[in-house]
Protein backbone atom coordinates (compact mmCIF):
# COMPACT_ATOMS: atom_id res chain seq x y z
CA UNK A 1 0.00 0.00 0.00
CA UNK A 2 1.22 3.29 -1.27
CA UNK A 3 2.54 5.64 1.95
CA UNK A 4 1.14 9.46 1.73
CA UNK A 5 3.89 12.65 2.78
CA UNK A 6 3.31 16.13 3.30
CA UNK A 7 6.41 18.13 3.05
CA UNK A 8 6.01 22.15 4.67
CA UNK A 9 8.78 23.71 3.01
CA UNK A 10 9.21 21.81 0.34
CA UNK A 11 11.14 24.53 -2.42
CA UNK A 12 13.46 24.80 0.68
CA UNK A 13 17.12 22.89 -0.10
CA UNK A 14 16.59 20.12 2.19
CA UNK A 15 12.87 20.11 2.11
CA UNK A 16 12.89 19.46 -2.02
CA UNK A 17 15.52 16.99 -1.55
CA UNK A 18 13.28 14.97 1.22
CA UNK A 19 10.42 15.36 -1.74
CA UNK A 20 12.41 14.01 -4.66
CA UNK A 21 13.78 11.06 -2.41
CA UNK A 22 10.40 10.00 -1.91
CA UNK A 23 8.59 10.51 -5.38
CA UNK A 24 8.34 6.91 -6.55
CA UNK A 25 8.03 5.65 -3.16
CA UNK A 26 5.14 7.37 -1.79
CA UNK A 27 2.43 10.13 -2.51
CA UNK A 28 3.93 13.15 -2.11
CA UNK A 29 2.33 16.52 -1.67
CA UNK A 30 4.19 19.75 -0.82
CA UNK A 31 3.85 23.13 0.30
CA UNK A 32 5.58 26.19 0.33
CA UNK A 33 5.52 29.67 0.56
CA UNK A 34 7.22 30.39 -3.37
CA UNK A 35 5.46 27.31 -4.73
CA UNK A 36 1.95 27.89 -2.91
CA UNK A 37 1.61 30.57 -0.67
CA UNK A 38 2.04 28.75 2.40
CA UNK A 39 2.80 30.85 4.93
CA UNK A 40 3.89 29.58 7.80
CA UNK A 41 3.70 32.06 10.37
CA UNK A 42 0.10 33.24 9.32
CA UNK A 43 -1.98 31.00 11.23
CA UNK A 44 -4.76 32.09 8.55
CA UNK A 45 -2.70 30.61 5.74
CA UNK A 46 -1.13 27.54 7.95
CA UNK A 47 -5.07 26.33 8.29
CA UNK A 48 -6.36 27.10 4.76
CA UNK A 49 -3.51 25.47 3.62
CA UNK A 50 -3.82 22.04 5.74
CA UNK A 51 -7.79 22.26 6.21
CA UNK A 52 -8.12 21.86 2.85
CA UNK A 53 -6.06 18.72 2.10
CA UNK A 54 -7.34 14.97 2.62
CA UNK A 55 -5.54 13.00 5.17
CA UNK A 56 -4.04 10.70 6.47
CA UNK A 57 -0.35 11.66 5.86
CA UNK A 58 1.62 8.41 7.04
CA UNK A 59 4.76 10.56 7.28
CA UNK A 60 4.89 14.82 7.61
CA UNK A 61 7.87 16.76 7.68
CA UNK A 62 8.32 20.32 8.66
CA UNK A 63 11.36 21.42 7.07
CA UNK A 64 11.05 25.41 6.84
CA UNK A 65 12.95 27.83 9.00
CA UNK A 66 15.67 30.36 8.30
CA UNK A 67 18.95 31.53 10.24
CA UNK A 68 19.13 34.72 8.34
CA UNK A 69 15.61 36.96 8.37
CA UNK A 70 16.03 40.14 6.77
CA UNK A 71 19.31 40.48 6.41
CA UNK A 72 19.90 40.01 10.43
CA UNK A 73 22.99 37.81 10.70
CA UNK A 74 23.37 35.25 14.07
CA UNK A 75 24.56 37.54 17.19
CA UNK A 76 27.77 37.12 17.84
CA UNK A 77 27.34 38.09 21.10
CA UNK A 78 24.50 39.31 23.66
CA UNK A 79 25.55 42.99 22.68
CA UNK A 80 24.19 42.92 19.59
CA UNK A 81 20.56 41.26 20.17
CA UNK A 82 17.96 42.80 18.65
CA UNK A 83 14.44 42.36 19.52
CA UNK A 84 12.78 42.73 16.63
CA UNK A 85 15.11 40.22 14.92
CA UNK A 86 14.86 37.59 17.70
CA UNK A 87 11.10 38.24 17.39
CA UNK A 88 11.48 37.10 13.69
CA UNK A 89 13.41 34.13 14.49
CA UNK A 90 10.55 33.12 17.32
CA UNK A 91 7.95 33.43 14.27
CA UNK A 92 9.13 31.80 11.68
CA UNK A 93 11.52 29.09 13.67
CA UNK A 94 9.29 28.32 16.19
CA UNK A 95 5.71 29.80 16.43
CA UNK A 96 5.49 28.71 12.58
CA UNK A 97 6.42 24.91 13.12
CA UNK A 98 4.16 25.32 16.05
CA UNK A 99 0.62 26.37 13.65
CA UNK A 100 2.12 23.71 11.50
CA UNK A 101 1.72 20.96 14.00
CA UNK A 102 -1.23 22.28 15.36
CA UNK A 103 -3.17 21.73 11.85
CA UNK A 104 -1.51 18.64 10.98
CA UNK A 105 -2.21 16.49 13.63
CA UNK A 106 -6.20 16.45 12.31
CA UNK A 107 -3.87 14.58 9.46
CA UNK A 108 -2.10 12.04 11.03
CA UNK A 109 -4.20 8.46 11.40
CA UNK A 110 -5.36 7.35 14.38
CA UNK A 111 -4.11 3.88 14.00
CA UNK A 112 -1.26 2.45 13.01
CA UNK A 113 2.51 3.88 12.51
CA UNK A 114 3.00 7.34 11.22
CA UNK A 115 5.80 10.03 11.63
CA UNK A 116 5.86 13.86 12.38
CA UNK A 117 8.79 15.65 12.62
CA UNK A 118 10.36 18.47 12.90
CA UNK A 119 13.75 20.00 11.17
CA UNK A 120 15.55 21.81 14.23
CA UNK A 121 18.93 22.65 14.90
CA UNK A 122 21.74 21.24 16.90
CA UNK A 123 22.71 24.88 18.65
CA UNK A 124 19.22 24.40 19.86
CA UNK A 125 20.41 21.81 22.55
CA UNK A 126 21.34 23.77 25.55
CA UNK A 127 22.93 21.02 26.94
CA UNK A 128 25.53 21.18 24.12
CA UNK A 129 25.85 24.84 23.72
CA UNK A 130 29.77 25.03 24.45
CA UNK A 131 30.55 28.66 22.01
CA UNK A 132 27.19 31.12 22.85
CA UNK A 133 26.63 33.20 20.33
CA UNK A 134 23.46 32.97 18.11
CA UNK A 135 21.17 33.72 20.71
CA UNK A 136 18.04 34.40 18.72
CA UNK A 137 18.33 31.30 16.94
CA UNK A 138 19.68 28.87 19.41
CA UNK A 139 16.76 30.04 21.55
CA UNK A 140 14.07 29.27 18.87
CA UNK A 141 15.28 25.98 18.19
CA UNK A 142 15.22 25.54 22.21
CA UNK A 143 11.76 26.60 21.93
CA UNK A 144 10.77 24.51 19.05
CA UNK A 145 12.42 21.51 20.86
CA UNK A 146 9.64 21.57 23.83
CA UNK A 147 6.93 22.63 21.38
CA UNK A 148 7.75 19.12 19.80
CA UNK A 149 7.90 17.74 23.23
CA UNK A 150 4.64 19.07 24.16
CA UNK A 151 3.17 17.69 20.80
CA UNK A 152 4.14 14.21 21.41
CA UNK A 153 2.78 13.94 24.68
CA UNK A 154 -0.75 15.02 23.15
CA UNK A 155 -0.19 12.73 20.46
CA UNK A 156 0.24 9.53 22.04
CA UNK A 157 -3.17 10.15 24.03
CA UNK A 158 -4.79 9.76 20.76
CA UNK A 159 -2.58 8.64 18.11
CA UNK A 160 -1.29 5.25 20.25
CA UNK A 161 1.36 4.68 16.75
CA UNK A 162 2.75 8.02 16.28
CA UNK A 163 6.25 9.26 16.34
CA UNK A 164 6.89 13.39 17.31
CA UNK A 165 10.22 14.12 17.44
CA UNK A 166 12.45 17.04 16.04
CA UNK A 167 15.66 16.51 13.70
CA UNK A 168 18.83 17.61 13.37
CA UNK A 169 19.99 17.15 9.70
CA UNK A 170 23.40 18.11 10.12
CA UNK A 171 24.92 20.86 8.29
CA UNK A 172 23.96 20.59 5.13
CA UNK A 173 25.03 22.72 1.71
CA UNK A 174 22.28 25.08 1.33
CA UNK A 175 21.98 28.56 0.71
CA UNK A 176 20.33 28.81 4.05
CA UNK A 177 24.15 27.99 5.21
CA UNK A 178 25.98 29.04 2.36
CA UNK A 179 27.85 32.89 4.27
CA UNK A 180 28.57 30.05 7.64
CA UNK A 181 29.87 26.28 6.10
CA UNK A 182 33.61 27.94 6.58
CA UNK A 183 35.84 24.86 7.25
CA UNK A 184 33.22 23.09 8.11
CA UNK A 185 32.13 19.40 6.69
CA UNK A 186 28.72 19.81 4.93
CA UNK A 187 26.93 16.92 2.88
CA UNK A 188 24.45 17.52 -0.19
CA UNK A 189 20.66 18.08 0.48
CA UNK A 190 20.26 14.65 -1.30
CA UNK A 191 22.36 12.88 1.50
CA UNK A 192 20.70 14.84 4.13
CA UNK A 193 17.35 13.55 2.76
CA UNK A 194 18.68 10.49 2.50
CA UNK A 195 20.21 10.33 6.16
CA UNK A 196 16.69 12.04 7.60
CA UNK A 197 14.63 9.57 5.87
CA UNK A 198 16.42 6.57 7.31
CA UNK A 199 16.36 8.21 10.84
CA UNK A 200 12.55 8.50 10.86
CA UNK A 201 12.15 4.99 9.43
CA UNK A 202 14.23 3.32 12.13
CA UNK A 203 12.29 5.37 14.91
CA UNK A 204 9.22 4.13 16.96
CA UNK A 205 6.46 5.09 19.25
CA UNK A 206 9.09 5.07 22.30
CA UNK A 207 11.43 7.27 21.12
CA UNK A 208 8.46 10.22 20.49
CA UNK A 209 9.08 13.53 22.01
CA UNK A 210 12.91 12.61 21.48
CA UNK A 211 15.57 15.26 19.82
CA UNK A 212 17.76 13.07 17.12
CA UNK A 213 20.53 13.48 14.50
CA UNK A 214 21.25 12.64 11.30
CA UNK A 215 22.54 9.72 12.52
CA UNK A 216 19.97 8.34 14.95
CA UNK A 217 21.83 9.50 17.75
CA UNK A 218 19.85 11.51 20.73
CA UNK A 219 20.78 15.07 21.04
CA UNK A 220 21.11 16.20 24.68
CA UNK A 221 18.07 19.07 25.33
């Protein structure tokens, strides 16, 4: 039996890599905000967007987000915070993947397996956060982190099969990380799908609410 995806952020680099790994293999159907209009943080557009799609999605994948907004570059240092930058990283890093779970979970089946996750961020994990720096976005992947958390423990009240859990892909060769690779190792979207794909497939109901790499491995919170 043919599997069904949704993909949020699917023109993104990784998120139209995760599509085009899984054309031929399930029923894919994206969104976007250049492809469709999707919005995001717009709870208006989130829900017209969702509400008027036929689930069940065996497998959905936010995979939007941004580390640049507007030109504002990652902080450095607590001296240069901005507010109304850090606000933009709490709307479209967290508050959006937030109004995206929200109106997908109507769209996950009630029985059986099926997978929702979540694209964060490594700097996210406060228990790993050696360097500082990049407060506004380390704090909305934080933030994200216990939204996903949150959103598992309402799941599996209801949804006895599901698997919440947010992803770090790894550093991946984007333009979202195109000014910041430097010296570091970065793989190809297609790899990164590839690696993400196999994560969520090896996961199951007892390791929702969890924070995992590219790998498989836990991330520390």
């Amino acid at each position: 039996m043919t599997k069904r995806s949704l993909i949020l952020g699917a023109s993104g680099g990784i998120g139209s890599a995760l599509a085009a790994r899984l054309q031929g293999m399930d029923e894919v159907v994206g969104l976007s905000r250049s492809g469709d209009g999707f919005d995001i943080t717009d709870e208006a557009s989130v829900a017209q967007h969702l509400g008027a799609l036929d689930g069940p999605f065996d497998r959905i994948i936010v995979a939007t987000g941004a580390l640049e907004i507007d030109g504002a570059e990652p902080e450095k240092t607590l001296r240069a915070l901005d507010p109304e930058a850090m606000a933009a990283q709490f709307r479209l890093n967290t508050i959006g993947p937030a109004l995206a779970i929200k109106h997908a979970m109507p769209l996950m089946p009630r029985d059986g397996r099926s997978v929702l996750a979540v694209l964060s961020a490594r700097v996210g994990s406060i228990g790993d956060n050696r360097l500082g720096g990049w407060v506004s976005y380390r704090a909305a992947k934080s933030a994200v982190n216990q939204v996903v958390r949150v959103a598992s423990i309402e799941l599996a009240r209801t949804h006895k099969g599901a698997v919440c859990v947010a992803l770090h892909p790894g550093t991946v060769r984007t333009e979202f990380t195109r000014k910041y690779l430097g010296r570091h190792p970065a793989v190809e979207p297609e790899a990164s799908a590839q690696n993400l794909l196999s994560v969520m497939d090896g996961l199951t109901p007892e390791d929702s609410g969890g924070f995992f790499d590219w790998a498989g491995k836990p991330v520390p919170w």
